[in-house]
C-alpha atoms as a PDB file:
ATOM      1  CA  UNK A   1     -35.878 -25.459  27.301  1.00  0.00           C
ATOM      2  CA  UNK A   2     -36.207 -24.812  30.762  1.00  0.00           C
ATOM      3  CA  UNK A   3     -37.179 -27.901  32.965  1.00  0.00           C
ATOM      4  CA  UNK A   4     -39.071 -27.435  36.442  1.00  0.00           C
ATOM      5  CA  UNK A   5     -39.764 -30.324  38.604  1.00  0.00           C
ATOM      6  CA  UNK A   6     -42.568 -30.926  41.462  1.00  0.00           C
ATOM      7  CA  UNK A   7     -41.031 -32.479  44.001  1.00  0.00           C
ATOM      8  CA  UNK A   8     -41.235 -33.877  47.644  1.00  0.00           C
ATOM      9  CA  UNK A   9     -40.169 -36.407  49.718  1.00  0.00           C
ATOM     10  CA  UNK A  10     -43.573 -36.409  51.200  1.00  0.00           C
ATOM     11  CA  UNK A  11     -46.899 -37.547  49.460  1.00  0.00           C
ATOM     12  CA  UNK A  12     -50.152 -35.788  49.715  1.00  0.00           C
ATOM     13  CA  UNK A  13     -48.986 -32.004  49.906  1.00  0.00           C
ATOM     14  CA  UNK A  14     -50.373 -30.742  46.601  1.00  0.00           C
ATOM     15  CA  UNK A  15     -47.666 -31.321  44.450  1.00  0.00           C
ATOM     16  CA  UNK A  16     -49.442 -32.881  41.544  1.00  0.00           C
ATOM     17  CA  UNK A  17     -51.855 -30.497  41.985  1.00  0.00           C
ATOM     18  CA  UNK A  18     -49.376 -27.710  41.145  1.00  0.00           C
ATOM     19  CA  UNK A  19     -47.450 -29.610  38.494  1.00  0.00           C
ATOM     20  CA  UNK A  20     -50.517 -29.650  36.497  1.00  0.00           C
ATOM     21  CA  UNK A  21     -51.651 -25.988  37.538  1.00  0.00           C
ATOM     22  CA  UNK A  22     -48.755 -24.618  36.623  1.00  0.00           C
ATOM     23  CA  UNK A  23     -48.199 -26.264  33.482  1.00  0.00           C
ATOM     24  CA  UNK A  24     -51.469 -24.750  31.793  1.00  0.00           C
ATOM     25  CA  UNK A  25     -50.705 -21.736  33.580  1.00  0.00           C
ATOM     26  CA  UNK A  26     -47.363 -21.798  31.544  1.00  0.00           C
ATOM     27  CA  UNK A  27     -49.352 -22.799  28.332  1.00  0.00           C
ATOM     28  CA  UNK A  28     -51.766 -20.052  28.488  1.00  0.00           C
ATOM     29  CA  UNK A  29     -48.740 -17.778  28.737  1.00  0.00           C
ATOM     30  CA  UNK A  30     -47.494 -18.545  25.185  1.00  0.00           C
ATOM     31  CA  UNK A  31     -45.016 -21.647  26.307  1.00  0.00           C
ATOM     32  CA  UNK A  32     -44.728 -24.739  24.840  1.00  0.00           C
ATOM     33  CA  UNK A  33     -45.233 -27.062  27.544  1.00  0.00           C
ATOM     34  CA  UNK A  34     -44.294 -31.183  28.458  1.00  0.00           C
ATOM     35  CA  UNK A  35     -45.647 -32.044  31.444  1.00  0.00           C
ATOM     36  CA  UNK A  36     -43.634 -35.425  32.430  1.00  0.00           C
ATOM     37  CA  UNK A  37     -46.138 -37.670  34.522  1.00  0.00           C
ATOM     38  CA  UNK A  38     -43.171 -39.404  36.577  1.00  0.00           C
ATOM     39  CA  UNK A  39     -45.433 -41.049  39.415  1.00  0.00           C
ATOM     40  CA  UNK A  40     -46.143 -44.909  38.744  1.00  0.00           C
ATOM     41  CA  UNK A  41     -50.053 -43.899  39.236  1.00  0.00           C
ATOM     42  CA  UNK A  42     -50.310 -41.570  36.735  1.00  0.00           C
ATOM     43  CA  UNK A  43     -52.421 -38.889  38.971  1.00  0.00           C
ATOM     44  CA  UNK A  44     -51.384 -36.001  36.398  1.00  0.00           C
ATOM     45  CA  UNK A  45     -52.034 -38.022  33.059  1.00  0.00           C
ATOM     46  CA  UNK A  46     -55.697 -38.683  34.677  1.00  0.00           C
ATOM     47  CA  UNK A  47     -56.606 -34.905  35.405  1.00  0.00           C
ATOM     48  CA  UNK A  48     -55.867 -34.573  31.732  1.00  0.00           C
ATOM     49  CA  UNK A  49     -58.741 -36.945  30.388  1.00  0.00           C
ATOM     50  CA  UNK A  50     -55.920 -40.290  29.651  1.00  0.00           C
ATOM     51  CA  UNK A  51     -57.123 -43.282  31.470  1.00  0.00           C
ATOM     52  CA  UNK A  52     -54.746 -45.955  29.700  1.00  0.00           C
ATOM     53  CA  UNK A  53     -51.164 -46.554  31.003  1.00  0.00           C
ATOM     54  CA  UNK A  54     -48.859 -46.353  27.738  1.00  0.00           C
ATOM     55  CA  UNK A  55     -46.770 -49.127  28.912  1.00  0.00           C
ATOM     56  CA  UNK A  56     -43.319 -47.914  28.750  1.00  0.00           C
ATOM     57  CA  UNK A  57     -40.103 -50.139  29.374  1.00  0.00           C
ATOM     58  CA  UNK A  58     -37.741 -48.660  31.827  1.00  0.00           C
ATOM     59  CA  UNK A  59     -35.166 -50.817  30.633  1.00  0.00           C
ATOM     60  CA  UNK A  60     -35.686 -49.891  26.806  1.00  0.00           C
ATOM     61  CA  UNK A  61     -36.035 -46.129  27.373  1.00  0.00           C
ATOM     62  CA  UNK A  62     -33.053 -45.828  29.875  1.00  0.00           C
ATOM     63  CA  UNK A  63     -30.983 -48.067  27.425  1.00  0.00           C
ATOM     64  CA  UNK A  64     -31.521 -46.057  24.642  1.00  0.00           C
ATOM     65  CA  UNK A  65     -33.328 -48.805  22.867  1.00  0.00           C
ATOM     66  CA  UNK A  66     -36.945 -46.764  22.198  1.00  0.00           C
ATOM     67  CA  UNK A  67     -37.392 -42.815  22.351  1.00  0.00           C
ATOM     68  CA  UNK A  68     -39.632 -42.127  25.017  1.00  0.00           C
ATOM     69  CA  UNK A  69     -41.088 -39.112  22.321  1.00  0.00           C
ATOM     70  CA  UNK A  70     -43.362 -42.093  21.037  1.00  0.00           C
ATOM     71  CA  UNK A  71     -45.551 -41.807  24.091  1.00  0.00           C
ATOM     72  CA  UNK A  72     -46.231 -38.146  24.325  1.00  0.00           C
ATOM     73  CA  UNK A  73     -49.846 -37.364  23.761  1.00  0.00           C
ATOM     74  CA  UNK A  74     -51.610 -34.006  22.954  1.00  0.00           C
ATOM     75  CA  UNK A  75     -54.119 -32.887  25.825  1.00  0.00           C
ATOM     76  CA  UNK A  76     -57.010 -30.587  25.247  1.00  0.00           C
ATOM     77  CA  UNK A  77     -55.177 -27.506  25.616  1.00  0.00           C
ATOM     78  CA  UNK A  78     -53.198 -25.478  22.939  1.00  0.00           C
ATOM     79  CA  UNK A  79     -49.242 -25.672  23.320  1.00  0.00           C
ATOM     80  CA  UNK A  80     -49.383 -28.473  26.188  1.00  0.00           C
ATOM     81  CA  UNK A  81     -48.815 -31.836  25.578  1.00  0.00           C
ATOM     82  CA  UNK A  82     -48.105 -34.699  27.778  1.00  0.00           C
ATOM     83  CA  UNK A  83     -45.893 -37.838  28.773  1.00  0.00           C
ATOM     84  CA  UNK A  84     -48.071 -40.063  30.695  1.00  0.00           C
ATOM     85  CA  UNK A  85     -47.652 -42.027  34.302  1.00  0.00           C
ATOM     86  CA  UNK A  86     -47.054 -45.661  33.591  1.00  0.00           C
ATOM     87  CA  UNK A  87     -46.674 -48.556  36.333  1.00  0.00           C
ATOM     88  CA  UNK A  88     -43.087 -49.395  34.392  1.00  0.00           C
ATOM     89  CA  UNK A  89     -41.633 -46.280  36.394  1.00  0.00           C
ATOM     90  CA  UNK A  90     -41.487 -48.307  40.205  1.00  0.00           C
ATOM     91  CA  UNK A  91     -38.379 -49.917  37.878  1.00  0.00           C
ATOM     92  CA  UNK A  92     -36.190 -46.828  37.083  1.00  0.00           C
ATOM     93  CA  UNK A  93     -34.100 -46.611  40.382  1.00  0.00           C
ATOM     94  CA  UNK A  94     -33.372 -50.044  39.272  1.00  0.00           C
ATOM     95  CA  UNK A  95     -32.401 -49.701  35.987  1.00  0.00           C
ATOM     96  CA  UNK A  96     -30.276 -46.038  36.103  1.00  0.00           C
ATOM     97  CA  UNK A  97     -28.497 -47.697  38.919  1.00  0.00           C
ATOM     98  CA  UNK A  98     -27.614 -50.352  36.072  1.00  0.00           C
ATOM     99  CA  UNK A  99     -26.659 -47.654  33.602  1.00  0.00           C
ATOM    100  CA  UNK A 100     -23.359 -46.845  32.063  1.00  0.00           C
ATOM    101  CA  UNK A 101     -24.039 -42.934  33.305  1.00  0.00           C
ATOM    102  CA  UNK A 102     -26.410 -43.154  35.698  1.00  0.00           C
ATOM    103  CA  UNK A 103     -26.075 -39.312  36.530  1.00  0.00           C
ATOM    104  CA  UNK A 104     -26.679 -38.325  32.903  1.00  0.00           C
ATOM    105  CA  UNK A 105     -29.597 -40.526  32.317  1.00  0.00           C
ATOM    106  CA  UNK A 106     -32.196 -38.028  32.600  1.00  0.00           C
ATOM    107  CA  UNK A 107     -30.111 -35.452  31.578  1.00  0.00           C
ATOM    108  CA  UNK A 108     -29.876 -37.431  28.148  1.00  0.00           C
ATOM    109  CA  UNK A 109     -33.868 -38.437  27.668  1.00  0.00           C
ATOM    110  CA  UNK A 110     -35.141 -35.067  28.031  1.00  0.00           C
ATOM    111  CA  UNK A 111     -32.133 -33.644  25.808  1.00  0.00           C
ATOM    112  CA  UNK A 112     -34.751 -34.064  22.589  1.00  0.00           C
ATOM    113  CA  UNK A 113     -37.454 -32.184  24.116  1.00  0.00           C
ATOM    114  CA  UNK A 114     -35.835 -29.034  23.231  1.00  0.00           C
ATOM    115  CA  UNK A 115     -36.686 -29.502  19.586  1.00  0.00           C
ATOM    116  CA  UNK A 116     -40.201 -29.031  20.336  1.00  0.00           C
ATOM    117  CA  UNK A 117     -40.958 -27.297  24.105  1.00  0.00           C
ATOM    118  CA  UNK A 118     -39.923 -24.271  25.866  1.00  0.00           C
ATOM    119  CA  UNK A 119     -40.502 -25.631  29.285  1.00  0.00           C
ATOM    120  CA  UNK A 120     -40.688 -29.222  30.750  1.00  0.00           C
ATOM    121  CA  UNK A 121     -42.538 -29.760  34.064  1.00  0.00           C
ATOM    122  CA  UNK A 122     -42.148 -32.938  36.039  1.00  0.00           C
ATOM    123  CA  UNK A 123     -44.232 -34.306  37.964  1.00  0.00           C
ATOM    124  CA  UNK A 124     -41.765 -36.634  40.187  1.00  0.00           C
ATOM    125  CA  UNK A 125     -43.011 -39.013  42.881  1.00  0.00           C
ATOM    126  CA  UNK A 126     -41.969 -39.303  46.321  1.00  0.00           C
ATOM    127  CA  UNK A 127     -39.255 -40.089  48.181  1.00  0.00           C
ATOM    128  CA  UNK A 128     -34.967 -40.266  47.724  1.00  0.00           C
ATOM    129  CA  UNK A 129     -33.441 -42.960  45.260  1.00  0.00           C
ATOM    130  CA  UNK A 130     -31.650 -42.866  41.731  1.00  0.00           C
ATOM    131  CA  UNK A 131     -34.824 -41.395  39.848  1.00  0.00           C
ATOM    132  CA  UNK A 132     -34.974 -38.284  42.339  1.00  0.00           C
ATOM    133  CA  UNK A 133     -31.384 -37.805  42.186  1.00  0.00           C
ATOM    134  CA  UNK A 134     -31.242 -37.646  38.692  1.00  0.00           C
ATOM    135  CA  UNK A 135     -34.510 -35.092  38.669  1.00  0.00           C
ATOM    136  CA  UNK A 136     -32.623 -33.159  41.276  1.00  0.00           C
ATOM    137  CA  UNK A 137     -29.388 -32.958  38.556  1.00  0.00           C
ATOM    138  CA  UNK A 138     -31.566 -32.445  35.854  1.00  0.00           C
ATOM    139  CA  UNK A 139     -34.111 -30.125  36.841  1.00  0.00           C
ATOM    140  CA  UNK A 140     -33.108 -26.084  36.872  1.00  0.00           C
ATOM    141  CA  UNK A 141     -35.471 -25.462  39.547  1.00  0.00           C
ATOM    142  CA  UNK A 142     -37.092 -27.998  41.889  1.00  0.00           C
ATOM    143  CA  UNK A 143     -40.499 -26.751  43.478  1.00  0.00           C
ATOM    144  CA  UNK A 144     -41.194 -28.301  47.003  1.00  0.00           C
ATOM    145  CA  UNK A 145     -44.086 -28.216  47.899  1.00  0.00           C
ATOM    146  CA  UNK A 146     -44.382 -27.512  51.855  1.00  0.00           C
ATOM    147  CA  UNK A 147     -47.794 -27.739  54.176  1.00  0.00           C
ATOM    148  CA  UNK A 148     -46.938 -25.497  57.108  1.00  0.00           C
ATOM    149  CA  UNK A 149     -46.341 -28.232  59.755  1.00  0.00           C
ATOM    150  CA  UNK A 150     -43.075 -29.231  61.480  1.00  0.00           C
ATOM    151  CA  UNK A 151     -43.515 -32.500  59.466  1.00  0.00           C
ATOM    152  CA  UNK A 152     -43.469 -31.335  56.463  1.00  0.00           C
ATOM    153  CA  UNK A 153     -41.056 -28.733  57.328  1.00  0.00           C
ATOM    154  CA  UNK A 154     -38.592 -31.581  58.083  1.00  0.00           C
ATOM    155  CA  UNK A 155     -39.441 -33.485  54.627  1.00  0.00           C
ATOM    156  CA  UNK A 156     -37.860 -29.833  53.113  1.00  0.00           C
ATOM    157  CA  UNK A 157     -34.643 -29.992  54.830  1.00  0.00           C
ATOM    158  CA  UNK A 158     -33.832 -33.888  53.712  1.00  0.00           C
ATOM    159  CA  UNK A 159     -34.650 -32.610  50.414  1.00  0.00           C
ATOM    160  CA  UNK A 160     -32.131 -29.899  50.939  1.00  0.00           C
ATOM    161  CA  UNK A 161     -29.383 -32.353  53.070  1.00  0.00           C
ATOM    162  CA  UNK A 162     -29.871 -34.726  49.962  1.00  0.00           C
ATOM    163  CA  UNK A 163     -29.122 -31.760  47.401  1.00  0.00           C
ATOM    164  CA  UNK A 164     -25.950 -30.876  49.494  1.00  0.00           C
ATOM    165  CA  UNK A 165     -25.035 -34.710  49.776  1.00  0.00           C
ATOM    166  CA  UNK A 166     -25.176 -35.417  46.173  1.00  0.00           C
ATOM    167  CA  UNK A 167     -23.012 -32.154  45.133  1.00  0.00           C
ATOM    168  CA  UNK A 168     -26.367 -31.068  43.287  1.00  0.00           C
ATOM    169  CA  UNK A 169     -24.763 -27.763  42.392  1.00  0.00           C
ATOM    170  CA  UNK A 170     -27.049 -26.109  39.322  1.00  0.00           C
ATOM    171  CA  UNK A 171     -30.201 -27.359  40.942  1.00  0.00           C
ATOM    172  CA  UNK A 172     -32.374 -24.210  42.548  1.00  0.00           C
ATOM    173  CA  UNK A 173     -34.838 -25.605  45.237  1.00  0.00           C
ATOM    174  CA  UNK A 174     -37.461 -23.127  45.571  1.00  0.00           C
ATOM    175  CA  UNK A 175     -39.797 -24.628  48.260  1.00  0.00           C
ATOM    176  CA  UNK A 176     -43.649 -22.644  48.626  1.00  0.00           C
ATOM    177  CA  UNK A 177     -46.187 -23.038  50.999  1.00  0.00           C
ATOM    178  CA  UNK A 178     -49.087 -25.592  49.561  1.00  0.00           C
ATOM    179  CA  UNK A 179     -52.375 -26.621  51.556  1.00  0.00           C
ATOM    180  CA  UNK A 180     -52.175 -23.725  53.936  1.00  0.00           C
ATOM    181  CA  UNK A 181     -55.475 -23.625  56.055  1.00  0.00           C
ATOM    182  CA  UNK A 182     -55.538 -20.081  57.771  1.00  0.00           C
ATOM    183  CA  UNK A 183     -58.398 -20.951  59.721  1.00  0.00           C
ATOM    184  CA  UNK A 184     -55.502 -23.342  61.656  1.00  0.00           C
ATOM    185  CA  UNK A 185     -53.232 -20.883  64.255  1.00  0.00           C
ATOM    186  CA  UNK A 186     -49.885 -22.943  63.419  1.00  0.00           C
ATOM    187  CA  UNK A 187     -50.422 -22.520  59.703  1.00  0.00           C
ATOM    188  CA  UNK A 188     -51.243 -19.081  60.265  1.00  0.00           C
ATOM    189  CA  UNK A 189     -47.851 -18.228  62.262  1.00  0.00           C
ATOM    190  CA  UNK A 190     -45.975 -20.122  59.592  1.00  0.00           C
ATOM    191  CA  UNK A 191     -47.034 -18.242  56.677  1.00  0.00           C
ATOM    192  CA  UNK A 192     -46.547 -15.014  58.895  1.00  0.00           C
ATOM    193  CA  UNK A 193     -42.972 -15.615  60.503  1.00  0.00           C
ATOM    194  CA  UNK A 194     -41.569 -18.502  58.185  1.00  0.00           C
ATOM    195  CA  UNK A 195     -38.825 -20.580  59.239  1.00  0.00           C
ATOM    196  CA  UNK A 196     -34.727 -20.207  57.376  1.00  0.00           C
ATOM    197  CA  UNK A 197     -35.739 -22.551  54.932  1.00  0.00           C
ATOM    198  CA  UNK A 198     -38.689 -20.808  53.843  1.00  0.00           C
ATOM    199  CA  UNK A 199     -37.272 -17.116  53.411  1.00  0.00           C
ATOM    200  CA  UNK A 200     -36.609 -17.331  50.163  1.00  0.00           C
ATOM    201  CA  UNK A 201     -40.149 -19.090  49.230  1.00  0.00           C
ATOM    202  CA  UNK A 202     -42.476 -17.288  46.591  1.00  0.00           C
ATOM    203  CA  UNK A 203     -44.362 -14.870  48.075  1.00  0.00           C
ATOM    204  CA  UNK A 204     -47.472 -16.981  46.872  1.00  0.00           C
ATOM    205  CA  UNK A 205     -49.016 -20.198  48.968  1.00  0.00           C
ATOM    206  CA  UNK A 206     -51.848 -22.127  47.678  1.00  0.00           C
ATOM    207  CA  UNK A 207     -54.559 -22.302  50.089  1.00  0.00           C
ATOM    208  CA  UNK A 208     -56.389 -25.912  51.272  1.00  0.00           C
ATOM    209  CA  UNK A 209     -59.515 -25.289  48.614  1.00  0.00           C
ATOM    210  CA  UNK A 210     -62.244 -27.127  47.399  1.00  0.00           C
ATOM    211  CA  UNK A 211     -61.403 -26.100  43.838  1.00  0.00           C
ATOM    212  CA  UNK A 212     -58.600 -27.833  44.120  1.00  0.00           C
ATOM    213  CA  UNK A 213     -60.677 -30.951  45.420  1.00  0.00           C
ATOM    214  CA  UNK A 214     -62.558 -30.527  42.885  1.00  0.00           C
ATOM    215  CA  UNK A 215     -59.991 -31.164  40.160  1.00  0.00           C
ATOM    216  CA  UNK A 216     -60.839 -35.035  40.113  1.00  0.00           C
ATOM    217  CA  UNK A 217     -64.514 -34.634  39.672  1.00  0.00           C
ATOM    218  CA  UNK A 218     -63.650 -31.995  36.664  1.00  0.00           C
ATOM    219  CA  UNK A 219     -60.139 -33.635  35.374  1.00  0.00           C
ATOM    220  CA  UNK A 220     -59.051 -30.170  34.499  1.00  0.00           C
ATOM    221  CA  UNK A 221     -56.724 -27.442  35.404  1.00  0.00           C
ATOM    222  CA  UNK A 222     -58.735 -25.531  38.231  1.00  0.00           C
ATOM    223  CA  UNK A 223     -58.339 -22.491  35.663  1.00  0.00           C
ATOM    224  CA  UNK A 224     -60.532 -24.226  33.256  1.00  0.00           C
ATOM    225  CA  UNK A 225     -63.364 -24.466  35.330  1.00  0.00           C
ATOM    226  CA  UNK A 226     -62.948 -21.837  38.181  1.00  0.00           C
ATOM    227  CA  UNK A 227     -60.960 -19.387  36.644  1.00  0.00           C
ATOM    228  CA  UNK A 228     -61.781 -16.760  39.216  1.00  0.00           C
ATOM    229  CA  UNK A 229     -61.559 -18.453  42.061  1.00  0.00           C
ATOM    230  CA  UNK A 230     -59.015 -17.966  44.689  1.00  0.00           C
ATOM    231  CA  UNK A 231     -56.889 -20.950  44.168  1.00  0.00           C
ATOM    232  CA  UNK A 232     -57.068 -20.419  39.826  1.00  0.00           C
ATOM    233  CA  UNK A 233     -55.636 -17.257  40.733  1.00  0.00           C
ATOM    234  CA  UNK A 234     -52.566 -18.305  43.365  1.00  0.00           C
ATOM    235  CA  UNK A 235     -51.918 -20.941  40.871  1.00  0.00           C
ATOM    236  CA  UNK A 236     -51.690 -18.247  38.053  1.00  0.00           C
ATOM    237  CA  UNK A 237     -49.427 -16.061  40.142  1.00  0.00           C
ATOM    238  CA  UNK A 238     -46.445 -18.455  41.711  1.00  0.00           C
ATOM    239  CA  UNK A 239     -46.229 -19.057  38.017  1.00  0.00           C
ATOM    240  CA  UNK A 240     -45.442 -15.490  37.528  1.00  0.00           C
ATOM    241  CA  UNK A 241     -43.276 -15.521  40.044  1.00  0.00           C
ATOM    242  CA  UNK A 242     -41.375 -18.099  39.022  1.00  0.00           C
ATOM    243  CA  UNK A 243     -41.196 -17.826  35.608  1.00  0.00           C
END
């Protein structure tokens, strides 16, 4: 099982957007997909159709005490199933800091998941503490997103200082562009002459779109309802990319 995470330090640059893009992408390509609703609101879970927090203990999971595999639910879509947000994870930097191995916690929770799924996709929230270092150890690849600003720019390379800080070594950051409005001349000379930190970034950006606005009024995968619009298509072909 191969376990992608969508990660920034910054909220609001499309990340949840692509976490659940990219996991139906990866379902309608024949995977078996988990997509991992890490964020305490549960934005991911909700674009799937589930409105009710499971109400998962932090303290029981990360102990060992009860299998977070109880809480996965099916979604509408074949081969992609679902561990939903729940408020309970705002208490996981606490409690991996408490445990015995807090570098292997994750590592050991998602360990089962290889019985059943090919790929796992997390949708992590934002910001640096115990749960993102453990994504950062656990994850193969970590997708950032990145809105062509200097803020957001800066946001990548803490994620990167971080990585080198914490002696991340297997972890592959693979930042992308996300929210890229052409019509604006600084996003435009981004995309065209990216910075160091962006030369190795998929050749595919996701462009500011209302289809991807309009993924709250439809709770669906923008494939689902647009499939041939501009945005079901980028979506569709960063997963190629990095797949």
């Amino acid at each position: 099982m191969k376990t992608i995470a969508l990660y920034s330090l910054k909220g609001g640059v499309g990340k949840t957007a692509a976490a659940v893009n990219l996991a139906f992408e990866a379902a309608q390509a024949g995977k078996h997909v988990l997509l991992w609703d890490l964020d305490p609101q549960g934005a991911a879970s909700w674009y799937y159709g589930i409105d009710e927090s499971p109400d998962i203990s932090a303290k029981r999971v990360v102990s060992g005490k009860e299998p977070l595999g109880r809480y996965i639910q099916p979604t509408d879509y074949e081969r992609l199933s679902i561990l939903p947000g729940d408020r309970g994870y705002r208490d996981w930097d606490a409690q991996i800091h408490a445990a015995k191995q807090p570098r292997k916690v994750l590592e050991n929770l998602i360990e089962p998941f290889s019985e059943s799924y090919s790929l796992l996709v997390l949708d992590c929230p934002p910001g640096i503490g115990a749960l993102a270092t453990s994504v950062l150890r656990a994850a193969d690849r970590v997708l950032v997103p990145v809105v062509p600003t200097p803020l957001s720019l800066r946001a990548l390379d803490e994620v990167l200082e971080h990585v080198d800080d914490k002696k991340v070594g297997k972890t592959r950051v693979t930042p992308f562009f996300s929210m890229a409005d052409r019509r604006r001349k600084m996003h435009r000379e981004m995309i065209e002459s990216p910075p160091a930190t962006m030369k190795k970034a998929p050749k595919t950006f996701i462009d500011y779109s209302t289809h991807v606005e309009q993924m709250g009024a439809h709770r669906a995968p923008i494939s689902v309802y647009a499939p041939r619009s501009r945005a079901a298509a980028q979506y569709r072909a960063l997963y190629e990319e990095i797949s």
